[in-house]
PDB file of N, CA and C in Angstrom:
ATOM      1  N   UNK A   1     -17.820 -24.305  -9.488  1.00  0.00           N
ATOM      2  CA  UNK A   1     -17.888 -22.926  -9.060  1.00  0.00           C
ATOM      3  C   UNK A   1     -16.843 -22.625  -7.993  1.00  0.00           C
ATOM      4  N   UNK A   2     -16.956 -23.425  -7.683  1.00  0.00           N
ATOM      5  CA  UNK A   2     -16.201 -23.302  -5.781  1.00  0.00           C
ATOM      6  C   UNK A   2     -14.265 -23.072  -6.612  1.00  0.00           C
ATOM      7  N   UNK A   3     -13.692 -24.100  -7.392  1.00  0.00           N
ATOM      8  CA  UNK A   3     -12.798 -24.267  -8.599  1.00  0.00           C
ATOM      9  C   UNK A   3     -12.335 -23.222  -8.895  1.00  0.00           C
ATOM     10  N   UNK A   4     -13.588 -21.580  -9.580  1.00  0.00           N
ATOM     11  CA  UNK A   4     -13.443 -21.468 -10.277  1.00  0.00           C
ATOM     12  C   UNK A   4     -12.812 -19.955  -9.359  1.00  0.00           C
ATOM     13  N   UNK A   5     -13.501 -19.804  -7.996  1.00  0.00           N
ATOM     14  CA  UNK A   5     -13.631 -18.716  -6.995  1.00  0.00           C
ATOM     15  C   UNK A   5     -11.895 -19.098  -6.896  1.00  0.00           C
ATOM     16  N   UNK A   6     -11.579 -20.233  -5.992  1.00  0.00           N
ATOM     17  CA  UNK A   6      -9.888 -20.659  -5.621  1.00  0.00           C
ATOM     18  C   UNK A   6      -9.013 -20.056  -6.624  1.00  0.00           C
ATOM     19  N   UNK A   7      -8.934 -20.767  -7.798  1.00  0.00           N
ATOM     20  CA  UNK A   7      -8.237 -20.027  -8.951  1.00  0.00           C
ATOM     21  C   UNK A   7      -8.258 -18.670  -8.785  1.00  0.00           C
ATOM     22  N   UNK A   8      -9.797 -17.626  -9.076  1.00  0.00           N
ATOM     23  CA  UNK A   8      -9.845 -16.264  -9.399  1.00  0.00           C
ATOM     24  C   UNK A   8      -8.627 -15.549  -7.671  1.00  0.00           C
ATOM     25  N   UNK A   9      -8.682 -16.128  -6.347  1.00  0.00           N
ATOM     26  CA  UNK A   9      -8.320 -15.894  -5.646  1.00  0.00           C
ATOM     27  C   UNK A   9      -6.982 -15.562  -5.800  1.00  0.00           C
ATOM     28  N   UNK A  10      -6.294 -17.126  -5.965  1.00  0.00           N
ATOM     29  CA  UNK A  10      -5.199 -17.178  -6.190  1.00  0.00           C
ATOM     30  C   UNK A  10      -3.984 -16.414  -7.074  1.00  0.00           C
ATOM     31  N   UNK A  11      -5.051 -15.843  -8.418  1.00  0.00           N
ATOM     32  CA  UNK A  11      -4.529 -15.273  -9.567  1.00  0.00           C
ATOM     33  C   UNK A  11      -4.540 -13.345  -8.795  1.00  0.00           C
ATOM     34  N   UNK A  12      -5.463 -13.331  -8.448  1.00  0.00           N
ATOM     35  CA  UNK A  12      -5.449 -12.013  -7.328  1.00  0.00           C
ATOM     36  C   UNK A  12      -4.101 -11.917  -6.749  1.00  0.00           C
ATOM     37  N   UNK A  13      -4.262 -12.927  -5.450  1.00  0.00           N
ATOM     38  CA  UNK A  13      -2.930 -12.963  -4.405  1.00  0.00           C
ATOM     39  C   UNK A  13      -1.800 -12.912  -4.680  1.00  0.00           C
ATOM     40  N   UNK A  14      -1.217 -13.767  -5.896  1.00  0.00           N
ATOM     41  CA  UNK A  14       0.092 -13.480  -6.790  1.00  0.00           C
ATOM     42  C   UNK A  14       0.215 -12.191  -7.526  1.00  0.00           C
ATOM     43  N   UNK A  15      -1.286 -11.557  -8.078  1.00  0.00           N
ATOM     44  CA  UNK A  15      -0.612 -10.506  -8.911  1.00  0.00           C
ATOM     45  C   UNK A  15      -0.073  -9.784  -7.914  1.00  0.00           C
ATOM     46  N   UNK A  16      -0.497  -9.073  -6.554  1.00  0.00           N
ATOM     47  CA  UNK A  16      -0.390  -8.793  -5.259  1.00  0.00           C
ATOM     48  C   UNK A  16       0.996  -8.293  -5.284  1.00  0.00           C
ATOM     49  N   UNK A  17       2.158  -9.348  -5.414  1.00  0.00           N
ATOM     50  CA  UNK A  17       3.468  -9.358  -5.133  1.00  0.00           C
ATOM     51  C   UNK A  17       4.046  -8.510  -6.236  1.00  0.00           C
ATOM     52  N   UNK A  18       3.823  -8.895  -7.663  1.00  0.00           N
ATOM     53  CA  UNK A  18       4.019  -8.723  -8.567  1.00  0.00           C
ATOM     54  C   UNK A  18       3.734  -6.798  -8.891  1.00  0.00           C
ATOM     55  N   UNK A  19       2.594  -6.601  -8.688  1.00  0.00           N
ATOM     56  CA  UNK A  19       1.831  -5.031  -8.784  1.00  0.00           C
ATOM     57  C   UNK A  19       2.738  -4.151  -7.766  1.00  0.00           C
ATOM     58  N   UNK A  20       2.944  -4.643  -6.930  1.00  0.00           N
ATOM     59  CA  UNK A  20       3.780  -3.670  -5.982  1.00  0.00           C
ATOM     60  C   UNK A  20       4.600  -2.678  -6.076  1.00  0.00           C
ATOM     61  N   UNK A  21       5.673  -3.255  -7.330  1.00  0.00           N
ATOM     62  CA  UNK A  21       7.214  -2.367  -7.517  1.00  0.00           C
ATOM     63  C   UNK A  21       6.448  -2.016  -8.730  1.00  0.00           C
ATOM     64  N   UNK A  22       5.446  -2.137  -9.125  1.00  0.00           N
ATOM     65  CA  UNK A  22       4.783  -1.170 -10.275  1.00  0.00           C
ATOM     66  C   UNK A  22       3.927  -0.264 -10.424  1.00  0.00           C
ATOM     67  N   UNK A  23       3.219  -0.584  -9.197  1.00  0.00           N
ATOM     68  CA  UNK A  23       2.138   0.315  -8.635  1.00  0.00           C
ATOM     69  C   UNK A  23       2.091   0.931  -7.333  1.00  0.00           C
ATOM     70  N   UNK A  24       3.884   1.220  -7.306  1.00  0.00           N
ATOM     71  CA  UNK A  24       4.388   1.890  -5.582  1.00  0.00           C
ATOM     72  C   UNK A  24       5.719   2.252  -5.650  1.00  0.00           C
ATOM     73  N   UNK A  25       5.583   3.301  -5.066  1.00  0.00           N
ATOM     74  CA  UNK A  25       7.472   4.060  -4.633  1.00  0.00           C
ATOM     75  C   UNK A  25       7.048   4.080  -3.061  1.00  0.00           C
ATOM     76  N   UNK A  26       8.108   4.433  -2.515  1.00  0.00           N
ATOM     77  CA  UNK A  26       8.801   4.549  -1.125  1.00  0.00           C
ATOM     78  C   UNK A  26       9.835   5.320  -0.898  1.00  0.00           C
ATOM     79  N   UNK A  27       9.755   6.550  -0.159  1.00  0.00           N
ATOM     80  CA  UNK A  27      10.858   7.396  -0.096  1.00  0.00           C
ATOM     81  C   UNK A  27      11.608   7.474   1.326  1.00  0.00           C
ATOM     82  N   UNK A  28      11.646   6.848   2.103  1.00  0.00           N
ATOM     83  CA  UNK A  28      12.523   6.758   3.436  1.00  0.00           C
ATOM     84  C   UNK A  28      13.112   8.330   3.547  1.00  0.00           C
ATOM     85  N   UNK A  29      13.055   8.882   4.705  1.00  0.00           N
ATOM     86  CA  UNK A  29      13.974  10.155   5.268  1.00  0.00           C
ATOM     87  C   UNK A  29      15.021  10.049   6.414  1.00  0.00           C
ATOM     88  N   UNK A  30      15.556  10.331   6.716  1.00  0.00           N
ATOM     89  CA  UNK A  30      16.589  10.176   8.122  1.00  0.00           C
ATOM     90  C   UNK A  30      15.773  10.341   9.185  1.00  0.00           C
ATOM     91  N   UNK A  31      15.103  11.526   9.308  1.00  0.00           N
ATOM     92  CA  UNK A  31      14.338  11.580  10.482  1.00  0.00           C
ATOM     93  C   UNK A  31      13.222  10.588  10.794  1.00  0.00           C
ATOM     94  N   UNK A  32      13.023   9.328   9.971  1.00  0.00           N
ATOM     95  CA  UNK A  32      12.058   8.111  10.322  1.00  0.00           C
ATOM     96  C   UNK A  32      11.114   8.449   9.608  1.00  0.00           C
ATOM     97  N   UNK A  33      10.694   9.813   8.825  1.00  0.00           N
ATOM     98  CA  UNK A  33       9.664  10.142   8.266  1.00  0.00           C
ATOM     99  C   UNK A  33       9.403   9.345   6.408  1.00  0.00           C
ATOM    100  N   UNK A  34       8.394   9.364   6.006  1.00  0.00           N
ATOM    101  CA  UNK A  34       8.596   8.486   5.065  1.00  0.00           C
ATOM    102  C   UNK A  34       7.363   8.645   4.056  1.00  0.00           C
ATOM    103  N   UNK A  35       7.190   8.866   2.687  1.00  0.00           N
ATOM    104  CA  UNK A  35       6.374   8.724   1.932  1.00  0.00           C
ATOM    105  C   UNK A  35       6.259   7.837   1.218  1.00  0.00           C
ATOM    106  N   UNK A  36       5.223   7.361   1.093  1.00  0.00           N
ATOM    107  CA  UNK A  36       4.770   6.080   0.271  1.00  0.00           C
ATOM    108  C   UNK A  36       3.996   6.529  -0.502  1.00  0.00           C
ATOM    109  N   UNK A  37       3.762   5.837  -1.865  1.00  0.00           N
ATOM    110  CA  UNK A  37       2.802   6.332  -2.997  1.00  0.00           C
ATOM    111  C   UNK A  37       2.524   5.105  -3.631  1.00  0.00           C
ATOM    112  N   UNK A  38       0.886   4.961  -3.428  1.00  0.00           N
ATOM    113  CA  UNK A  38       0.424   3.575  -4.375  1.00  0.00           C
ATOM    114  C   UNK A  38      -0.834   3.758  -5.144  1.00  0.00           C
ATOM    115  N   UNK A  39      -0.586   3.163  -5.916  1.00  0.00           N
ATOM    116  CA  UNK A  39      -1.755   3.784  -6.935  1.00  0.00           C
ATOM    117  C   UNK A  39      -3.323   2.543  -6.639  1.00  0.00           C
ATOM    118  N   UNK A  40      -4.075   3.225  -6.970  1.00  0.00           N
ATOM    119  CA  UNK A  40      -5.735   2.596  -6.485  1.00  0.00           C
ATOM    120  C   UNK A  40      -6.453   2.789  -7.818  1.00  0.00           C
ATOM    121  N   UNK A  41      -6.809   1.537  -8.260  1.00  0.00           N
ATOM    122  CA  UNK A  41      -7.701   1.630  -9.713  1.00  0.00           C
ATOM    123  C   UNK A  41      -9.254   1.082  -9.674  1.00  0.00           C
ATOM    124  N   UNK A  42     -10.050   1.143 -10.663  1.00  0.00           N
ATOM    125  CA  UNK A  42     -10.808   0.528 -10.275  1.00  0.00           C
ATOM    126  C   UNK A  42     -11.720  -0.617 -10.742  1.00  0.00           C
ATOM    127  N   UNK A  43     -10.288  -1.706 -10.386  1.00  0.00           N
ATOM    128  CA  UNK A  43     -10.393  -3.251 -10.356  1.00  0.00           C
ATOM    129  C   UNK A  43      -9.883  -3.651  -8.989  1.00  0.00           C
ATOM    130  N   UNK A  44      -8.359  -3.808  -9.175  1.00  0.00           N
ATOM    131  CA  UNK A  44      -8.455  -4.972  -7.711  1.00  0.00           C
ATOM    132  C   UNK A  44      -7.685  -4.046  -6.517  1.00  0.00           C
ATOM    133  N   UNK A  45      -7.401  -3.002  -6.507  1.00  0.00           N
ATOM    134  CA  UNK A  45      -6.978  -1.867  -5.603  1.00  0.00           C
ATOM    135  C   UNK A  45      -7.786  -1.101  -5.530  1.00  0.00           C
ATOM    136  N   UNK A  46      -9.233  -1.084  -5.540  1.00  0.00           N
ATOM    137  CA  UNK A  46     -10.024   0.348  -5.196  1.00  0.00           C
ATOM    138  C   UNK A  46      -9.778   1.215  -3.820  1.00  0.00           C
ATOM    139  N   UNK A  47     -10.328   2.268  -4.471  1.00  0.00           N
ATOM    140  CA  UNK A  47      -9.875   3.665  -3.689  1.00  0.00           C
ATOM    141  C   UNK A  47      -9.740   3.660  -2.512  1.00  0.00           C
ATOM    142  N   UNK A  48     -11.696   3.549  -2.099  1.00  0.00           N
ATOM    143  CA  UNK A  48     -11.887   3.308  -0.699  1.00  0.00           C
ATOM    144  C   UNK A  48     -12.546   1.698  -0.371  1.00  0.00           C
ATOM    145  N   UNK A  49     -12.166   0.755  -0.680  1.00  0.00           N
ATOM    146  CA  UNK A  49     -12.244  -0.466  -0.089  1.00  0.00           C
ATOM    147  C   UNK A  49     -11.608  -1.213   0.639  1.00  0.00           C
ATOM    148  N   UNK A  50     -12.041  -1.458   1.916  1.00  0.00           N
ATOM    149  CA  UNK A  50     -11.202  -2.418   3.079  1.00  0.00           C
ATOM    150  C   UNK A  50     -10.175  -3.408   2.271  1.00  0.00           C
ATOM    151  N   UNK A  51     -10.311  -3.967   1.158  1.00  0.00           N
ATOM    152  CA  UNK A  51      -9.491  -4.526   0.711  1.00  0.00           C
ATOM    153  C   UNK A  51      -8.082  -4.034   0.210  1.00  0.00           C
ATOM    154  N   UNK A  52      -8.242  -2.756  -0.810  1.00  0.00           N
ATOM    155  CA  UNK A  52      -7.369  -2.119  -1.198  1.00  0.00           C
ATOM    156  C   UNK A  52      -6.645  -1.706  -0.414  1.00  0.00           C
ATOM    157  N   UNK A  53      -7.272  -1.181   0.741  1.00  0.00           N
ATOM    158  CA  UNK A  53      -6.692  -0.064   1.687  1.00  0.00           C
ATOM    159  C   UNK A  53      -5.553  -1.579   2.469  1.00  0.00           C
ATOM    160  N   UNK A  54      -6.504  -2.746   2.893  1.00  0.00           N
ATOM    161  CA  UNK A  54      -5.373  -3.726   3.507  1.00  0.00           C
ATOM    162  C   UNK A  54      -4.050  -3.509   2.630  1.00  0.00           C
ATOM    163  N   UNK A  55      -4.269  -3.945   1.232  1.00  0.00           N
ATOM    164  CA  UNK A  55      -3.091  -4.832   0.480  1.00  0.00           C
ATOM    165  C   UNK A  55      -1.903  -3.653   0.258  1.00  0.00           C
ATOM    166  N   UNK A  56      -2.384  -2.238  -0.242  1.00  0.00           N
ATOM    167  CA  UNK A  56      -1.531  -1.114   0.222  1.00  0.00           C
ATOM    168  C   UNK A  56      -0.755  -1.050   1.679  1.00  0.00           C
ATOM    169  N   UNK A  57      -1.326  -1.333   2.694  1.00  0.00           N
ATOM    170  CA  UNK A  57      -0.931  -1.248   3.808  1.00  0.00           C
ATOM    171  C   UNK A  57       0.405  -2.321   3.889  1.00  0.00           C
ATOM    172  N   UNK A  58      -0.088  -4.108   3.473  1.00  0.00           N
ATOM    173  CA  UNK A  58       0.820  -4.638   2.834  1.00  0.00           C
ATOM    174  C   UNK A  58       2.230  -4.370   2.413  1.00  0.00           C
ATOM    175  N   UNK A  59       1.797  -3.564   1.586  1.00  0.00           N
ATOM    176  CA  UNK A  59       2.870  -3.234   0.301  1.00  0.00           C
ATOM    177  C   UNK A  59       4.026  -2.455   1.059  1.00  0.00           C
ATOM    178  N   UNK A  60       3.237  -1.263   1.898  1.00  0.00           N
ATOM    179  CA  UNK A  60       3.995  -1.041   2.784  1.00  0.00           C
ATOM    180  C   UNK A  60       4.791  -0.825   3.773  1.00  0.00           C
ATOM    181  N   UNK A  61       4.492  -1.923   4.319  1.00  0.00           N
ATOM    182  CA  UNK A  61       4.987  -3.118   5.493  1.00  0.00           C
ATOM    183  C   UNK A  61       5.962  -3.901   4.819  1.00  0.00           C
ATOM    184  N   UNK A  62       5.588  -3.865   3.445  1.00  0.00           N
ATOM    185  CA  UNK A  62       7.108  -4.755   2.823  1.00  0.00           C
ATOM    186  C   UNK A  62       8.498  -3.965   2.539  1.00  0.00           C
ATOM    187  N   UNK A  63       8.039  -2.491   1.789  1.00  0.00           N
ATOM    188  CA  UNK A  63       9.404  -1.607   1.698  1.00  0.00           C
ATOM    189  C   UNK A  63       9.740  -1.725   3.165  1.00  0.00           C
ATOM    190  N   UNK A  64       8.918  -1.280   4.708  1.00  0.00           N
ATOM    191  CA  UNK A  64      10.259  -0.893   5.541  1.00  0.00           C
ATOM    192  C   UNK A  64      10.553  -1.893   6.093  1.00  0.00           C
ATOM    193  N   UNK A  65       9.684  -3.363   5.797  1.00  0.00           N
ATOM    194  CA  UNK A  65      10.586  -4.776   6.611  1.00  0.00           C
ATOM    195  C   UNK A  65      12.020  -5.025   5.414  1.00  0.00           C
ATOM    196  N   UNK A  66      11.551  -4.329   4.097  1.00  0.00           N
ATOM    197  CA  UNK A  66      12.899  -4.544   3.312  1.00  0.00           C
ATOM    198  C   UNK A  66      13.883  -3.785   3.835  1.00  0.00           C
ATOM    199  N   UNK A  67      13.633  -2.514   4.314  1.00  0.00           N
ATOM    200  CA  UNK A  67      15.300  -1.787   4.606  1.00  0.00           C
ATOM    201  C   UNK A  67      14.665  -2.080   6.081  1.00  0.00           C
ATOM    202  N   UNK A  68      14.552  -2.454   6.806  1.00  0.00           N
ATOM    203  CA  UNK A  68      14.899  -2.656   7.657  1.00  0.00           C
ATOM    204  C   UNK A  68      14.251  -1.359   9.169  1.00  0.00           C
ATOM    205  N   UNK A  69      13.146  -0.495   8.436  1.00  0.00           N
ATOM    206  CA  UNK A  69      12.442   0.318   8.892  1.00  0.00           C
ATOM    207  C   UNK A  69      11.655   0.391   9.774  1.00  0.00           C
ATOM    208  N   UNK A  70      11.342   0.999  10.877  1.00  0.00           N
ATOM    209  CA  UNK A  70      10.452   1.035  11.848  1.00  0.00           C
ATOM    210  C   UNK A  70       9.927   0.194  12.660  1.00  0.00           C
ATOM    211  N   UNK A  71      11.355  -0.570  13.271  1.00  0.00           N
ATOM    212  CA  UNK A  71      10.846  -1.910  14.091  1.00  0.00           C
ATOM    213  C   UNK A  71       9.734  -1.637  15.080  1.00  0.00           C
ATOM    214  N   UNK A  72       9.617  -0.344  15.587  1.00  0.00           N
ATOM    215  CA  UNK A  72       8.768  -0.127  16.822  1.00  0.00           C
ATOM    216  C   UNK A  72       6.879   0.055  15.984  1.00  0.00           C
ATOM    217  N   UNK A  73       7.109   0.277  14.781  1.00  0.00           N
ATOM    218  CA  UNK A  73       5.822   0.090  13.793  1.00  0.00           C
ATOM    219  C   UNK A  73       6.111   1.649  13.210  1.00  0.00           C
ATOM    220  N   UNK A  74       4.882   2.023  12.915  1.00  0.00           N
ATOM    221  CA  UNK A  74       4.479   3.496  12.612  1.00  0.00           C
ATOM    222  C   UNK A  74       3.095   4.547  12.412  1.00  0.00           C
ATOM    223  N   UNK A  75       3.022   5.547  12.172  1.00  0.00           N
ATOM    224  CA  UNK A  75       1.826   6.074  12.048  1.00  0.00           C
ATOM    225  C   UNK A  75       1.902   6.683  10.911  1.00  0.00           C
ATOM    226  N   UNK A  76       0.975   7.003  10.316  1.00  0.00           N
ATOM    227  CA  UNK A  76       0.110   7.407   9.061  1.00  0.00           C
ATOM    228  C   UNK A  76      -0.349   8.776   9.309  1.00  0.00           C
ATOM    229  N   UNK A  77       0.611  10.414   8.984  1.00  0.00           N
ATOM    230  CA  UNK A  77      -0.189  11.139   9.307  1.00  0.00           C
ATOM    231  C   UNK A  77      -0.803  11.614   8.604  1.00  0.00           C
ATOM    232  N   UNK A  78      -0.626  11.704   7.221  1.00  0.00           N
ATOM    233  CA  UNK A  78      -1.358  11.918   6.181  1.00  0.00           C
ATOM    234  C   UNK A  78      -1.875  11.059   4.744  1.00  0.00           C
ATOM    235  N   UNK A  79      -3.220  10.871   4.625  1.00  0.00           N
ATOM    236  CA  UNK A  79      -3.217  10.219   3.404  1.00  0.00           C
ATOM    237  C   UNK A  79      -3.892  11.321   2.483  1.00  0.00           C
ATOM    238  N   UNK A  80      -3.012  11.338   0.968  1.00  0.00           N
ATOM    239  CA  UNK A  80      -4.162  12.084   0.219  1.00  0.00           C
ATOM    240  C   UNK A  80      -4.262  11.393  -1.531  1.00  0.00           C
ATOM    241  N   UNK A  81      -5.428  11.834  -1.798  1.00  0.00           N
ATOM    242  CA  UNK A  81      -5.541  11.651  -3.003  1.00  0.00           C
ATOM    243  C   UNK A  81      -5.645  11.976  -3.761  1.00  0.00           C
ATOM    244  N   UNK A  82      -4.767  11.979  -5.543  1.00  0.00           N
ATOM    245  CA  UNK A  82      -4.615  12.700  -6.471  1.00  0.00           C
ATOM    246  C   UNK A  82      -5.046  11.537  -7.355  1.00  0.00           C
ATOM    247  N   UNK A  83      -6.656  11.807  -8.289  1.00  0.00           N
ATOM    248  CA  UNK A  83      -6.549  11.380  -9.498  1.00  0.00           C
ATOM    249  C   UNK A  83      -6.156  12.058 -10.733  1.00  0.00           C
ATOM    250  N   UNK A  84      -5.673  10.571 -11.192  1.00  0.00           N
ATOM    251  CA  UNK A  84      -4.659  10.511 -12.585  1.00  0.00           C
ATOM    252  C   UNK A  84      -5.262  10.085 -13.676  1.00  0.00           C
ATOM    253  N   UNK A  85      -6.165   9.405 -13.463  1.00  0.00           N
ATOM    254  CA  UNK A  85      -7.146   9.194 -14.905  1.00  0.00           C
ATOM    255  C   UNK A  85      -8.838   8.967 -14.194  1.00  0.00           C
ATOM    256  N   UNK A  86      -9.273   9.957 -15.367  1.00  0.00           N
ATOM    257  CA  UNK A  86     -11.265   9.541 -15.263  1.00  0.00           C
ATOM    258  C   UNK A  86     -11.285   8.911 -16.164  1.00  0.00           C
ATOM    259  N   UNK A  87     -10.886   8.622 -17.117  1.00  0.00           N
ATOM    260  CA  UNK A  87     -11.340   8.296 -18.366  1.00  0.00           C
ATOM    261  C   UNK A  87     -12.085   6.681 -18.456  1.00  0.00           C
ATOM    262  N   UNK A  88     -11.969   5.864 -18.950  1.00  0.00           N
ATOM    263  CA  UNK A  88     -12.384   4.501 -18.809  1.00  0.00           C
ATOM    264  C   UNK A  88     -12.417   3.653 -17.487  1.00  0.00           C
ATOM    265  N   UNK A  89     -11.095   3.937 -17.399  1.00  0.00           N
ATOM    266  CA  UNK A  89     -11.229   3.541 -15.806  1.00  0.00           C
ATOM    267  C   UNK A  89     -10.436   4.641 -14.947  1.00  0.00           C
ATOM    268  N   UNK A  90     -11.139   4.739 -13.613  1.00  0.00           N
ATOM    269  CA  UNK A  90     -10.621   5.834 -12.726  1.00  0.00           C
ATOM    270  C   UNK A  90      -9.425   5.242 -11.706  1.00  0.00           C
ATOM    271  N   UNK A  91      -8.306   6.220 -11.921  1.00  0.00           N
ATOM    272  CA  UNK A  91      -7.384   5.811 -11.522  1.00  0.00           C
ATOM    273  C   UNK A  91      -6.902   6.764 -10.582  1.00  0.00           C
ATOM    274  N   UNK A  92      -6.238   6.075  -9.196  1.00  0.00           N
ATOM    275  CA  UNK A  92      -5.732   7.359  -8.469  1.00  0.00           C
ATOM    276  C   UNK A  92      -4.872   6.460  -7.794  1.00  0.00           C
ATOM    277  N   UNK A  93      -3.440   8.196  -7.048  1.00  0.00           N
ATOM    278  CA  UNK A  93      -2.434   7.988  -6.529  1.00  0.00           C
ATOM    279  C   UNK A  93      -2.715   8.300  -5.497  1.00  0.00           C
ATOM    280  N   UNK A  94      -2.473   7.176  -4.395  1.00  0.00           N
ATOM    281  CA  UNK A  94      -2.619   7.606  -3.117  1.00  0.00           C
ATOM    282  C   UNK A  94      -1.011   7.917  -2.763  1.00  0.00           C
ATOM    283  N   UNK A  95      -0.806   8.888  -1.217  1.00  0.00           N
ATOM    284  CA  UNK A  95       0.025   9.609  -1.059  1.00  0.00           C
ATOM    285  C   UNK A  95      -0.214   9.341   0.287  1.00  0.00           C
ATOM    286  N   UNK A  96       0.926   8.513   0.908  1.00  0.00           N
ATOM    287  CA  UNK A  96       0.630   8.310   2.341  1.00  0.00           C
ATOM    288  C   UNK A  96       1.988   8.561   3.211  1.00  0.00           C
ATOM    289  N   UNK A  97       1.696   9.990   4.404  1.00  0.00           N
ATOM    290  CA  UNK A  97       2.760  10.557   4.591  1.00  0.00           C
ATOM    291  C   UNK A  97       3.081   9.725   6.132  1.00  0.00           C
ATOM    292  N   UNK A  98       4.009   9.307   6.505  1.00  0.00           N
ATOM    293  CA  UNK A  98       4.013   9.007   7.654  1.00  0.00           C
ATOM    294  C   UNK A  98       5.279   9.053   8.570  1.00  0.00           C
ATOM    295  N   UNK A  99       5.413   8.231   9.755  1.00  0.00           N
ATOM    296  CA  UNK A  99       6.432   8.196  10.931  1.00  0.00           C
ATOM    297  C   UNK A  99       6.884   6.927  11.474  1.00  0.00           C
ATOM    298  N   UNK A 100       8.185   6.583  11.759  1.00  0.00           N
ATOM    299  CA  UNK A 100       8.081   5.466  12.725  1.00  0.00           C
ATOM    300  C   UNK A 100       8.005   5.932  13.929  1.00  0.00           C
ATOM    301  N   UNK A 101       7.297   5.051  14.323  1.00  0.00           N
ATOM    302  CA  UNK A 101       7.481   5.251  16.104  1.00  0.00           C
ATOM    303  C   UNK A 101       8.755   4.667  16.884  1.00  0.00           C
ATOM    304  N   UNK A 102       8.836   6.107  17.561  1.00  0.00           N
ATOM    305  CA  UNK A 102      10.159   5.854  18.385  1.00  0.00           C
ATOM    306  C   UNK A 102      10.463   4.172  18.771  1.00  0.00           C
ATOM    307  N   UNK A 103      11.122   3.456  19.193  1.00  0.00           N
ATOM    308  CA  UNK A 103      11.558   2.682  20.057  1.00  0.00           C
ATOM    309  C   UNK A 103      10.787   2.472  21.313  1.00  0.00           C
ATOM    310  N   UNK A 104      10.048   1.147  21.593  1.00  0.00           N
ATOM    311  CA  UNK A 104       9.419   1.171  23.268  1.00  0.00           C
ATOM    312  C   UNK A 104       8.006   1.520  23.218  1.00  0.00           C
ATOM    313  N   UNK A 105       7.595   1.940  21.563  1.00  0.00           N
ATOM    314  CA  UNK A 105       6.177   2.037  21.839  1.00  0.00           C
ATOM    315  C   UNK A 105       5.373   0.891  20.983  1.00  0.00           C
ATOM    316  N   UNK A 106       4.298   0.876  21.176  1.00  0.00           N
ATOM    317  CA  UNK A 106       3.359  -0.555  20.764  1.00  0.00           C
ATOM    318  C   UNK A 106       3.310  -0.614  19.055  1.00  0.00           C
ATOM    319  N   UNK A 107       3.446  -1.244  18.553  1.00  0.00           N
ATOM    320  CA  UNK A 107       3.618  -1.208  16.777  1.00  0.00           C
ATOM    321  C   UNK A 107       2.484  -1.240  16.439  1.00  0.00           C
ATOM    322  N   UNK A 108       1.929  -0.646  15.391  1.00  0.00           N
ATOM    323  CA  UNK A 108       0.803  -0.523  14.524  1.00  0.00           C
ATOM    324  C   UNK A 108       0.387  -2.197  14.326  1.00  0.00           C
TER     325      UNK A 108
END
């Protein structure tokens, strides 16, 4: 059992990396401002679960450590949600509008 939990984990944590550039855009602005969009289904990204909500957060901690974005961290001023499918399984786009913080202040 214990075997079977490690594996199911593991197969999670890798898709993780993988789901990202498929289940996320990133739009960077000049003014530090920035939209992110990741989609939440309901298997291993649900909507409102501490989990989902972490690995999104993740995801996007990886676009701005990729360009090189918001060393001072950032804030989140808007999240919203648009579902895209009821049907079999419920599917939705989250829409998360945000900011870096200036320079000199405490990082998220």
């Amino acid at each position: 059992m214990r075997m079977r939990m490690l594996v199911l984990l593991l197969a999670v944590a890798g898709c993780a990396a993988i789901d990202r550039p498929e289940m996320s855009s990133f739009e960077p602005f000049a003014d530090g401002r920035f939209v992110f969009r990741a989609r939440a289904d309901s298997l291993a990204y649900r909507l409102d679960s501490p989990d989902g909500e972490a690995e999104r957060m993740r995801w996007l901690s990886a676009y701005l450590g990729e360009n090189s974005l918001c060393a001072a961290g950032f804030s989140i001023e808007e999240r919203k949600v648009v579902a895209i499918s009821t049907g079999l399984a419920t599917v939705h786009d989250l829409y998360y509008r945000g900011r870096c913080k200036p320079a000199g202040q405490a990082s998220q």
